[in-house]
Protein backbone atom coordinates (compact mmCIF):
# COMPACT_ATOMS: atom_id res chain seq x y z
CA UNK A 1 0.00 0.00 0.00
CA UNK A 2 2.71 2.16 0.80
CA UNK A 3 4.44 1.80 -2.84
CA UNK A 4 1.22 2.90 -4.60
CA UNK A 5 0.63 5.87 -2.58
CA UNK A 6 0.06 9.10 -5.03
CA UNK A 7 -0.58 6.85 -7.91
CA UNK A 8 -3.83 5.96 -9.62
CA UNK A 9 -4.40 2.53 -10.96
CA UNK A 10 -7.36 2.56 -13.42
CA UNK A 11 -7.91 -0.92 -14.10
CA UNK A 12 -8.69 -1.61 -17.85
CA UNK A 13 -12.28 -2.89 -18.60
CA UNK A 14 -13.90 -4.31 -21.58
CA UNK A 15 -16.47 -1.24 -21.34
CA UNK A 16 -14.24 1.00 -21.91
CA UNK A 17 -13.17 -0.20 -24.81
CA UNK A 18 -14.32 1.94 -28.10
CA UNK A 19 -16.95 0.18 -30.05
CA UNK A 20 -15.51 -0.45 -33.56
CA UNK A 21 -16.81 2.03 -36.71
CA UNK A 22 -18.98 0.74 -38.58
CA UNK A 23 -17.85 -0.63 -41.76
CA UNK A 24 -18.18 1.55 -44.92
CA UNK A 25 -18.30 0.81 -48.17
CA UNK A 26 -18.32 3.97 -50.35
CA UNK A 27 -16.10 7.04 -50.77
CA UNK A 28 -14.56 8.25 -47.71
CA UNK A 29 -11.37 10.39 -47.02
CA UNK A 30 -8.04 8.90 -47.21
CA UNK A 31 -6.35 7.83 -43.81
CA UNK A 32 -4.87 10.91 -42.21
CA UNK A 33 -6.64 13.60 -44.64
CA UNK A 34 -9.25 15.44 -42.59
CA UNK A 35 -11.57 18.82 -43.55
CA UNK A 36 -10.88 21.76 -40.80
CA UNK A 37 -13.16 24.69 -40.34
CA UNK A 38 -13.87 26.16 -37.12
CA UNK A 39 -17.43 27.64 -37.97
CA UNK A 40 -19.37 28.96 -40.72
CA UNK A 41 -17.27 32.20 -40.60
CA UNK A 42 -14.43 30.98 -41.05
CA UNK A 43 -13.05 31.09 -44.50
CA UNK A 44 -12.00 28.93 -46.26
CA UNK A 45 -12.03 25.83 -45.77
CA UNK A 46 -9.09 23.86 -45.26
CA UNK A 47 -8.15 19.96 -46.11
CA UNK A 48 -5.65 19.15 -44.26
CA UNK A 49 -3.33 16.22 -44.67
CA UNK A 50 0.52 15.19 -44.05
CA UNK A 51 1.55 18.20 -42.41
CA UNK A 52 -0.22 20.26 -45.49
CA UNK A 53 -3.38 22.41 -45.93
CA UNK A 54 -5.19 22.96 -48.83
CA UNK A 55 -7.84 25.81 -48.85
CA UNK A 56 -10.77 24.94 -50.82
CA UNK A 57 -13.26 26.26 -52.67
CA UNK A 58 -16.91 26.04 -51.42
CA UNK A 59 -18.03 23.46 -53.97
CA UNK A 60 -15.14 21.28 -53.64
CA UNK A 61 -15.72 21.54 -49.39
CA UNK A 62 -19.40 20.54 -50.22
CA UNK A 63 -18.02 17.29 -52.53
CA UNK A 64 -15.79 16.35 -49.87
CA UNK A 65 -17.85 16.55 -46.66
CA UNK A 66 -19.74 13.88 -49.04
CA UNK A 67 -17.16 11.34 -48.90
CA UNK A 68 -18.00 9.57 -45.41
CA UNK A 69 -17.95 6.42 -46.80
CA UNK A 70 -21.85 5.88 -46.38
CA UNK A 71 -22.22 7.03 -50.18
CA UNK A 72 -21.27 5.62 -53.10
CA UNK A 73 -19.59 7.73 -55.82
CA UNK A 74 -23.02 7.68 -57.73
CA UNK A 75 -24.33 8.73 -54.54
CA UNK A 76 -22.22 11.62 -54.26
CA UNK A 77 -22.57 12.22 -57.52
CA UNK A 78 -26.15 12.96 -57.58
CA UNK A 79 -26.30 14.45 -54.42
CA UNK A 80 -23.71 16.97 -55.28
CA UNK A 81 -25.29 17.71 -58.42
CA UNK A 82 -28.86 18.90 -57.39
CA UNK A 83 -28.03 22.28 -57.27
CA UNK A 84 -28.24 21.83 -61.43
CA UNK A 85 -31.41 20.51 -62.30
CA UNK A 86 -30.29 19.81 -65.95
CA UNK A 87 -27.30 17.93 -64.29
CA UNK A 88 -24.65 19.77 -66.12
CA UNK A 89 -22.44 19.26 -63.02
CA UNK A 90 -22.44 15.71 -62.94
CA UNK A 91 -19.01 15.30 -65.15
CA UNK A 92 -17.45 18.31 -63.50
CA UNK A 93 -17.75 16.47 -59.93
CA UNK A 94 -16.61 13.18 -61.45
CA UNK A 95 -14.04 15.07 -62.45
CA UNK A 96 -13.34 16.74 -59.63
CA UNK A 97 -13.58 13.23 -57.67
CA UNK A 98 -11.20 11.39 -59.87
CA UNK A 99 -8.85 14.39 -59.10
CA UNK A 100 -9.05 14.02 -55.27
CA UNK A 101 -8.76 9.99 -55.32
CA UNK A 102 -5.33 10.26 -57.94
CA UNK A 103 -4.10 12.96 -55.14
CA UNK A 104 -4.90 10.61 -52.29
CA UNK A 105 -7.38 12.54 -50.61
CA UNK A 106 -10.20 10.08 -51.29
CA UNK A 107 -10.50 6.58 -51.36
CA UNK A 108 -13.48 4.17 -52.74
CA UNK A 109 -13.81 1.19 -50.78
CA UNK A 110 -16.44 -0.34 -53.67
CA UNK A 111 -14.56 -0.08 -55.87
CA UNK A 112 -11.91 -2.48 -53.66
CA UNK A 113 -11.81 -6.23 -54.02
């Protein structure tokens, strides 16, 4: 008793454990690449990754906050492209996807074996 005296042992339980995330299956952000803004003031957005930051337009923010791997890039896709009723968007934010995944920003788990 003496020997432990000032010191906290905190025993490790099984409820403290963190429940594992739940597996995803669409377009998410790449290991390690995150999107920072404070609030809605604060401009611009950021993506930040490997030490770097990125400042982003509002559209490309909006594509990105997309990718949290519940969506598929169809998904996305169509979501993202709303604002255009005629859908002229659509191949600018494939585009724009394609771009982020050959960067490293994104990754698709469907489209992994």
């Amino acid at each position: 008793m003496v020997a432990d005296r000032g010191q906290r042992r905190i025993a490790r339980t099984e409820s403290r454990r963190r429940a594992p995330k739940p597996t995803s299956y669409g377009v998410q952000l790449a290991v390690g690449v995150r999107l920072a803004r404070a609030s809605a003031q604060q401009k611009p957005p950021m993506l930040i990754f490997k030490g770097a930051k990125i400042q982003l337009n509002e559209g490309a923010h909006a594509i990105l906050a997309l990718c949290d791997g519940s969506r598929s890039r169809e998904q996305i896709i169509a979501e993202a492209s709303q604002r255009a009723p005629d859908g002229a968007l659509a191949a600018d934010i494939s585009a724009f996807l394609d771009a982020a995944q050959t960067r490293g920003w994104i990754i698709d788990k469907g489209n992994q074996q």
